[in-house]
N, C-alpha and C. Protein backbone atom coordinates (compact mmCIF):
# COMPACT_ATOMS: atom_id res chain seq x y z
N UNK A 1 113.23 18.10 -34.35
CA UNK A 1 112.44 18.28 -33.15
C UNK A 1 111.40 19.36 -33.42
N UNK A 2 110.26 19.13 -32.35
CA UNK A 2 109.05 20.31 -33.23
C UNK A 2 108.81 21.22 -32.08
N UNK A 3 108.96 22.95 -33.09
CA UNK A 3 109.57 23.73 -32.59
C UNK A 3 107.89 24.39 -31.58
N UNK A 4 107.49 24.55 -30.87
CA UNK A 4 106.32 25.45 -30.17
C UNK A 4 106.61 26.92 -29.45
N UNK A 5 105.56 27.63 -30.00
CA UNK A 5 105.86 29.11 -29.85
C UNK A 5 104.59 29.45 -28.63
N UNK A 6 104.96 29.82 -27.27
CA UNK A 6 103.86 31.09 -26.64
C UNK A 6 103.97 31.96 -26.32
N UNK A 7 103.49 32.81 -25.93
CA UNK A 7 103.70 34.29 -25.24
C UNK A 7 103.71 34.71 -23.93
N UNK A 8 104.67 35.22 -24.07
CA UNK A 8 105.02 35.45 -22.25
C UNK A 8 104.22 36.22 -21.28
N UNK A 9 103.92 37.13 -22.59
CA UNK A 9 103.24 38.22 -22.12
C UNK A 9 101.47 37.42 -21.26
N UNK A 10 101.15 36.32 -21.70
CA UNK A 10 99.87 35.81 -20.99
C UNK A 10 100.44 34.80 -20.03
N UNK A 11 101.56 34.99 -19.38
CA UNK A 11 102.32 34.32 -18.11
C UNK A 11 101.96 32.91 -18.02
N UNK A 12 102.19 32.32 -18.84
CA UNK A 12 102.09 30.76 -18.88
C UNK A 12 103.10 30.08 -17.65
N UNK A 13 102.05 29.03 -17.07
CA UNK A 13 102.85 28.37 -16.02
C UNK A 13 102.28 26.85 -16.02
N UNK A 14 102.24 26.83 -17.37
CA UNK A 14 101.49 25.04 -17.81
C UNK A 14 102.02 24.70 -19.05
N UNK A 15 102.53 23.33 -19.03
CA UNK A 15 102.22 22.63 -20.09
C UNK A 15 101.67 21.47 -20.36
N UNK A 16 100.98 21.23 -20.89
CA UNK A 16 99.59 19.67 -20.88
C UNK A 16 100.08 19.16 -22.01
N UNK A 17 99.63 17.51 -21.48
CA UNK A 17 100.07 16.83 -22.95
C UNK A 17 98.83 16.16 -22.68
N UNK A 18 98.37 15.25 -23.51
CA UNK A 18 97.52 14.41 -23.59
C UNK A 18 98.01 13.17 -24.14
N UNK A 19 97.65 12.51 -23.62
CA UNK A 19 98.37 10.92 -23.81
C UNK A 19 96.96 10.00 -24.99
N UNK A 20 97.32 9.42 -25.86
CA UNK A 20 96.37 8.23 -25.86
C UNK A 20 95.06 8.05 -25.20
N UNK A 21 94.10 8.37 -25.77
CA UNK A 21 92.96 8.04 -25.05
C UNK A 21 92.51 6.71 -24.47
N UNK A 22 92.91 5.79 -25.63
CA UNK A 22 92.71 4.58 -26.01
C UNK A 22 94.03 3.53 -24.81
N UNK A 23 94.60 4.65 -23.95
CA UNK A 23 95.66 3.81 -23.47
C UNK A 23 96.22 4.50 -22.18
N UNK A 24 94.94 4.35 -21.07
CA UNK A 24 95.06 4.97 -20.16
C UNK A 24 96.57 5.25 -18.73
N UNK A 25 96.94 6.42 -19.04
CA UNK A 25 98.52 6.65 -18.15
C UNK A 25 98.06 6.01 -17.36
N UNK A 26 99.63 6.10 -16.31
CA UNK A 26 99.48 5.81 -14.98
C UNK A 26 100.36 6.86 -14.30
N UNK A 27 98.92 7.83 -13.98
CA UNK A 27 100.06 9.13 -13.02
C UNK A 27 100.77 9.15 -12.84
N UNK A 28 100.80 7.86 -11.70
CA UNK A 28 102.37 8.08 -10.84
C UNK A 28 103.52 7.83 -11.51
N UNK A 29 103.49 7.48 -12.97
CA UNK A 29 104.57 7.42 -13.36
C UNK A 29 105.21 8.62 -13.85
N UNK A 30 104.37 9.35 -13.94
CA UNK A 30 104.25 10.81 -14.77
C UNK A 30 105.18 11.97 -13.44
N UNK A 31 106.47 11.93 -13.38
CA UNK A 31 107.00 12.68 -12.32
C UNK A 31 107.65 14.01 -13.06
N UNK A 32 107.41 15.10 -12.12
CA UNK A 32 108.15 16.14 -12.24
C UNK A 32 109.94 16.28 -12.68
N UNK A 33 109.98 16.81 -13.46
CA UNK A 33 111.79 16.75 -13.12
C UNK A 33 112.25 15.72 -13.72
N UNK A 34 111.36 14.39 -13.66
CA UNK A 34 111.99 12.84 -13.89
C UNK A 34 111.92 12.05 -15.05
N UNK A 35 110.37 12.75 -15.04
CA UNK A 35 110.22 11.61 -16.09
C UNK A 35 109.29 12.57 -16.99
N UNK A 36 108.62 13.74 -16.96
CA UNK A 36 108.16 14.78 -17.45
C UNK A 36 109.05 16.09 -17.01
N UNK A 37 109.80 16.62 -18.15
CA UNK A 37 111.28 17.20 -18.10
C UNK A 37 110.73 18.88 -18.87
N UNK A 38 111.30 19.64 -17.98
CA UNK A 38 111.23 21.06 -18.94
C UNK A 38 112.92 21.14 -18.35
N UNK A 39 113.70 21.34 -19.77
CA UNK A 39 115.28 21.83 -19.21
C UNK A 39 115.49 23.23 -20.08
N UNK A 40 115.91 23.85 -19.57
CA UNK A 40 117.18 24.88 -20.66
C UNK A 40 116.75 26.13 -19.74
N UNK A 41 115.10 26.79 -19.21
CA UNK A 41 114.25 28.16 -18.83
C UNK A 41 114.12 27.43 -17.42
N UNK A 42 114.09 28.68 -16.70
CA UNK A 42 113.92 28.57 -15.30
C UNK A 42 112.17 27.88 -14.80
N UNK A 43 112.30 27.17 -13.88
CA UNK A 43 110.87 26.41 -13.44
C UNK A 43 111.10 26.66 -11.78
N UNK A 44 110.07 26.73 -11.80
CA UNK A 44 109.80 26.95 -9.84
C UNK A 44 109.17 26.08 -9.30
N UNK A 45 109.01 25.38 -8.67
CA UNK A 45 108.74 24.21 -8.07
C UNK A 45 107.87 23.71 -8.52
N UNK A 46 108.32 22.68 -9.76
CA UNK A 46 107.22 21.95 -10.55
C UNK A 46 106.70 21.13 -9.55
N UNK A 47 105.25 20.49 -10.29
CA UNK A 47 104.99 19.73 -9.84
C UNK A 47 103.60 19.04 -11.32
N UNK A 48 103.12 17.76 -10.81
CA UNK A 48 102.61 17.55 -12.21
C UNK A 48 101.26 17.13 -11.41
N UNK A 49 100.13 17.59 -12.41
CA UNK A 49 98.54 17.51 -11.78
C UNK A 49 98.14 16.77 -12.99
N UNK A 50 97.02 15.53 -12.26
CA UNK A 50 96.54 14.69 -13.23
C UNK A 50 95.80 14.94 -13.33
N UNK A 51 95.03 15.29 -14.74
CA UNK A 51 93.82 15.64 -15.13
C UNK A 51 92.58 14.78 -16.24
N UNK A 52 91.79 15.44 -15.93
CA UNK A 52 90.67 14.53 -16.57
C UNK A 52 91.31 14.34 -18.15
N UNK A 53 90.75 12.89 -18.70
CA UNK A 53 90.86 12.38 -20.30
C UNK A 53 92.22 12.30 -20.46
N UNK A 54 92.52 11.68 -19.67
CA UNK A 54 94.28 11.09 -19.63
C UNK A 54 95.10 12.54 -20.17
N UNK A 55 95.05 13.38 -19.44
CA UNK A 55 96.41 15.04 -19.27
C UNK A 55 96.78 14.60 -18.60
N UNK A 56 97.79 15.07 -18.53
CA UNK A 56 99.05 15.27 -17.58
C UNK A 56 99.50 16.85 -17.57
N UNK A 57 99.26 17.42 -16.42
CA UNK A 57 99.78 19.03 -16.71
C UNK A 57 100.92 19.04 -15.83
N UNK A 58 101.69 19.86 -15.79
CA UNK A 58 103.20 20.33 -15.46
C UNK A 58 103.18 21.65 -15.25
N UNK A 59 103.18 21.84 -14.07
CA UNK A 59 102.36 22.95 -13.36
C UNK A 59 103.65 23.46 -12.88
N UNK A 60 104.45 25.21 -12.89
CA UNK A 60 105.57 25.84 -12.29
C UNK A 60 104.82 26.84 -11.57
N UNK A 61 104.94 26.80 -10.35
CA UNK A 61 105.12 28.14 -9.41
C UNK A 61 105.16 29.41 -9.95
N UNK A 62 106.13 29.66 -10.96
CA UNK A 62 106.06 30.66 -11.30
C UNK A 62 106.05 30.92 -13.12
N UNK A 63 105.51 31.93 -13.66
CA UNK A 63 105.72 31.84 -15.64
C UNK A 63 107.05 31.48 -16.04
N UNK A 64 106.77 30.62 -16.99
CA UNK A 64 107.35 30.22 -17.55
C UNK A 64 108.27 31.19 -18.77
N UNK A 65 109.68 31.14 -18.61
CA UNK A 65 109.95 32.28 -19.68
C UNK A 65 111.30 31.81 -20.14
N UNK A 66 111.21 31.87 -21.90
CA UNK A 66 112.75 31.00 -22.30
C UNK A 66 112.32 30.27 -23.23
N UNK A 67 113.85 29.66 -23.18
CA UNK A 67 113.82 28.23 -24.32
C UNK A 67 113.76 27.47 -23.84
N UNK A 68 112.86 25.76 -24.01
CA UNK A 68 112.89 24.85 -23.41
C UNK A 68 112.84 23.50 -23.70
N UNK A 69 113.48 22.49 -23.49
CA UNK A 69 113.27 21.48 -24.29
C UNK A 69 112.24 20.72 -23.29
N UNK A 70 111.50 19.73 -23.74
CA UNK A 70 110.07 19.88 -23.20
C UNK A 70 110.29 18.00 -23.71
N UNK A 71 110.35 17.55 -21.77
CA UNK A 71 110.71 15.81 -22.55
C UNK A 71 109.61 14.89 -22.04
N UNK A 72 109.25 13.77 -22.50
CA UNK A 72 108.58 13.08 -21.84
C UNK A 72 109.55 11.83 -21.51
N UNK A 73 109.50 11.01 -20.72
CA UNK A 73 111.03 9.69 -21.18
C UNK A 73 109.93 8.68 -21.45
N UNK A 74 110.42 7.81 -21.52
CA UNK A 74 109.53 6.23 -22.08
C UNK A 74 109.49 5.39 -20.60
N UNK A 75 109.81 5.96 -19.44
CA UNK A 75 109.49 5.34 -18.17
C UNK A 75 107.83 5.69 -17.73
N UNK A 76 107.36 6.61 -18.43
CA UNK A 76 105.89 6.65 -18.55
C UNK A 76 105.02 5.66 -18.77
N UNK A 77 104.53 5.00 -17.98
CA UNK A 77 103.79 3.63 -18.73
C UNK A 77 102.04 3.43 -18.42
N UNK A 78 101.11 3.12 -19.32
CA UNK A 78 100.33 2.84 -18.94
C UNK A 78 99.48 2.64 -17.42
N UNK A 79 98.39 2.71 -17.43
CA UNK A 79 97.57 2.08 -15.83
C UNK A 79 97.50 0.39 -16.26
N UNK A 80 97.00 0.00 -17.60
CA UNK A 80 96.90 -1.11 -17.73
C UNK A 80 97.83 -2.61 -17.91
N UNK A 81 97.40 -3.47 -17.12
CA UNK A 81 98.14 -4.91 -16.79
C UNK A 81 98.17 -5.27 -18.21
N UNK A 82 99.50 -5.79 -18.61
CA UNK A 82 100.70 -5.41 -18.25
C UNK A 82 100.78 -4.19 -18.21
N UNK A 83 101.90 -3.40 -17.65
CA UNK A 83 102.09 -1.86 -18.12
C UNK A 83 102.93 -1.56 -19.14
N UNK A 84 102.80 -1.13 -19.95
CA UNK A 84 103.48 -1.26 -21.20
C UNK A 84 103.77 0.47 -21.30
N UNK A 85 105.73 0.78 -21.82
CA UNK A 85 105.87 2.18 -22.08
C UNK A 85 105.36 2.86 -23.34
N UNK A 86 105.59 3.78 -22.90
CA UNK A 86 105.23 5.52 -23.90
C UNK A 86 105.75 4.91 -24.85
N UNK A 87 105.13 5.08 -25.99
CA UNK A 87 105.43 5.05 -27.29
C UNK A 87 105.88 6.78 -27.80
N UNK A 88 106.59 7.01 -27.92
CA UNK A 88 106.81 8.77 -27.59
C UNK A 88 107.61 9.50 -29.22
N UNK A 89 108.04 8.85 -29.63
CA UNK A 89 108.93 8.89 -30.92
C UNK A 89 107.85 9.93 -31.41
N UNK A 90 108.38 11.29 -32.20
CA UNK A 90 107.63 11.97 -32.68
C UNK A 90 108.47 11.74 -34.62
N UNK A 91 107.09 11.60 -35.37
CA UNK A 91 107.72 11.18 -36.52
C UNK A 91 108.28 12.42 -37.47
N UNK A 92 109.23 12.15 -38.32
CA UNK A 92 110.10 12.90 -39.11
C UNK A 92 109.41 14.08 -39.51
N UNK A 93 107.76 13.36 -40.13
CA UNK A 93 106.91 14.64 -40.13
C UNK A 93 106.48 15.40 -39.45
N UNK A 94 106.58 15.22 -38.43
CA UNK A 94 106.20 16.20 -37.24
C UNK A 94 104.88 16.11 -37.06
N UNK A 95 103.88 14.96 -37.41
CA UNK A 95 102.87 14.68 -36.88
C UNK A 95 102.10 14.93 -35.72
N UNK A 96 100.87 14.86 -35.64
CA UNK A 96 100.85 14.25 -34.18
C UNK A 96 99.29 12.94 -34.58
N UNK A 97 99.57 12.33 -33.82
CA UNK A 97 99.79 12.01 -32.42
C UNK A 97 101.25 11.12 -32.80
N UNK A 98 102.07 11.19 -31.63
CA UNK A 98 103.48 10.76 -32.10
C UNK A 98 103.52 8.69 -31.55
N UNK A 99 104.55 8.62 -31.73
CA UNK A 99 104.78 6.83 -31.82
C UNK A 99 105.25 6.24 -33.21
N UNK A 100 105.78 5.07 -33.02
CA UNK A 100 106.39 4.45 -34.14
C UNK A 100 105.69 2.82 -33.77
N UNK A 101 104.75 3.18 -33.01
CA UNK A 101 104.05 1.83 -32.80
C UNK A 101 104.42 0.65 -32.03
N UNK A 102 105.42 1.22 -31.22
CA UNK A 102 106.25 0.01 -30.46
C UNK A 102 106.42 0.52 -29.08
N UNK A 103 105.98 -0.22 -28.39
CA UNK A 103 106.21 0.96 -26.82
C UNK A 103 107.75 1.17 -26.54
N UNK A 104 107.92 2.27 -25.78
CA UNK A 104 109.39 2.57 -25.76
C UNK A 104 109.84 3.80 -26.36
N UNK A 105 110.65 4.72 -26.36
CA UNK A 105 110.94 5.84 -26.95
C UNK A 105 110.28 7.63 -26.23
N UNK A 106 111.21 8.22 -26.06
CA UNK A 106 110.68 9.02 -25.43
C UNK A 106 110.14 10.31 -26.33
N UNK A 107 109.49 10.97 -26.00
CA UNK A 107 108.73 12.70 -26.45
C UNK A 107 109.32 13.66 -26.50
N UNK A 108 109.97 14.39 -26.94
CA UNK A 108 110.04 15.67 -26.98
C UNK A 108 110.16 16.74 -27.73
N UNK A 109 109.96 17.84 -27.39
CA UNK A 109 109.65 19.20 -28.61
C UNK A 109 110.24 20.11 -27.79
N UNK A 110 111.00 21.29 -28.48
CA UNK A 110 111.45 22.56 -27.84
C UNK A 110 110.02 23.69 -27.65
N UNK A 111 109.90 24.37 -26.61
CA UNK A 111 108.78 25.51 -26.40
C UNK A 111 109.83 26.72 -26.04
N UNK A 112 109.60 27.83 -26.94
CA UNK A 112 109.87 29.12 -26.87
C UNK A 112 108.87 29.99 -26.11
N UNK A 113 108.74 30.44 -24.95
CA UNK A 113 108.00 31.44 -24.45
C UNK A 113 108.84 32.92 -24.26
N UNK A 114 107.83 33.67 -25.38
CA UNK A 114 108.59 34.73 -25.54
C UNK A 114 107.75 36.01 -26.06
């Protein structure tokens, strides 16, 4: 899993992903808590803001501080007919942009804010 380091000390209360340019989300699939996951560090009333060039930010009430595993699930799917899921698999190398080319599979990386 790929490990991300920030500093607490500049009170982070975001994390953005960027999806596929080429493969426009569909917000509403993009839920707090559900389907865009911060577990392990305390969060204050997430909530997720859609932003320009297909982001997705994950917005807490209050800084973010801790260890966190940081998920996306594969219930994320496209805007486009059909809707087809997150390709999310991050590869062995720790690449990015992540996928194994098959929709399905979910995202995630641990974030240390510290």
């Amino acid at each position: 899993m790929k490990h991300l380091n920030a500093a607490a000390s500049k009170l982070p209360d975001t994390v953005e992903v960027t999806f596929d340019p080429a493969v426009p989300v569909d917000y509403a699939s993009v839920i707090a808590m559900k389907t865009f996951i911060l577990a392990g560090g305390p969060v204050a009333a997430p909530k997720i803001v859609a932003m320009p060039n297909n982001v997705a930010r994950f917005h807490s009430l209050r800084p973010l501080k801790g260890q966190y595993v940081v998920r996306l699930l594969d219930q994320i799917v496209s805007a486009t007919l059909p809707a087809t899921r997150l390709d999310g698999e991050l590869p062995s190398t720790g690449a990015w942009p992540s996928g194994n080319d098959v929709p399905g599979g979910s995202f995630a990386f641990e974030l240390l804010v510290s």
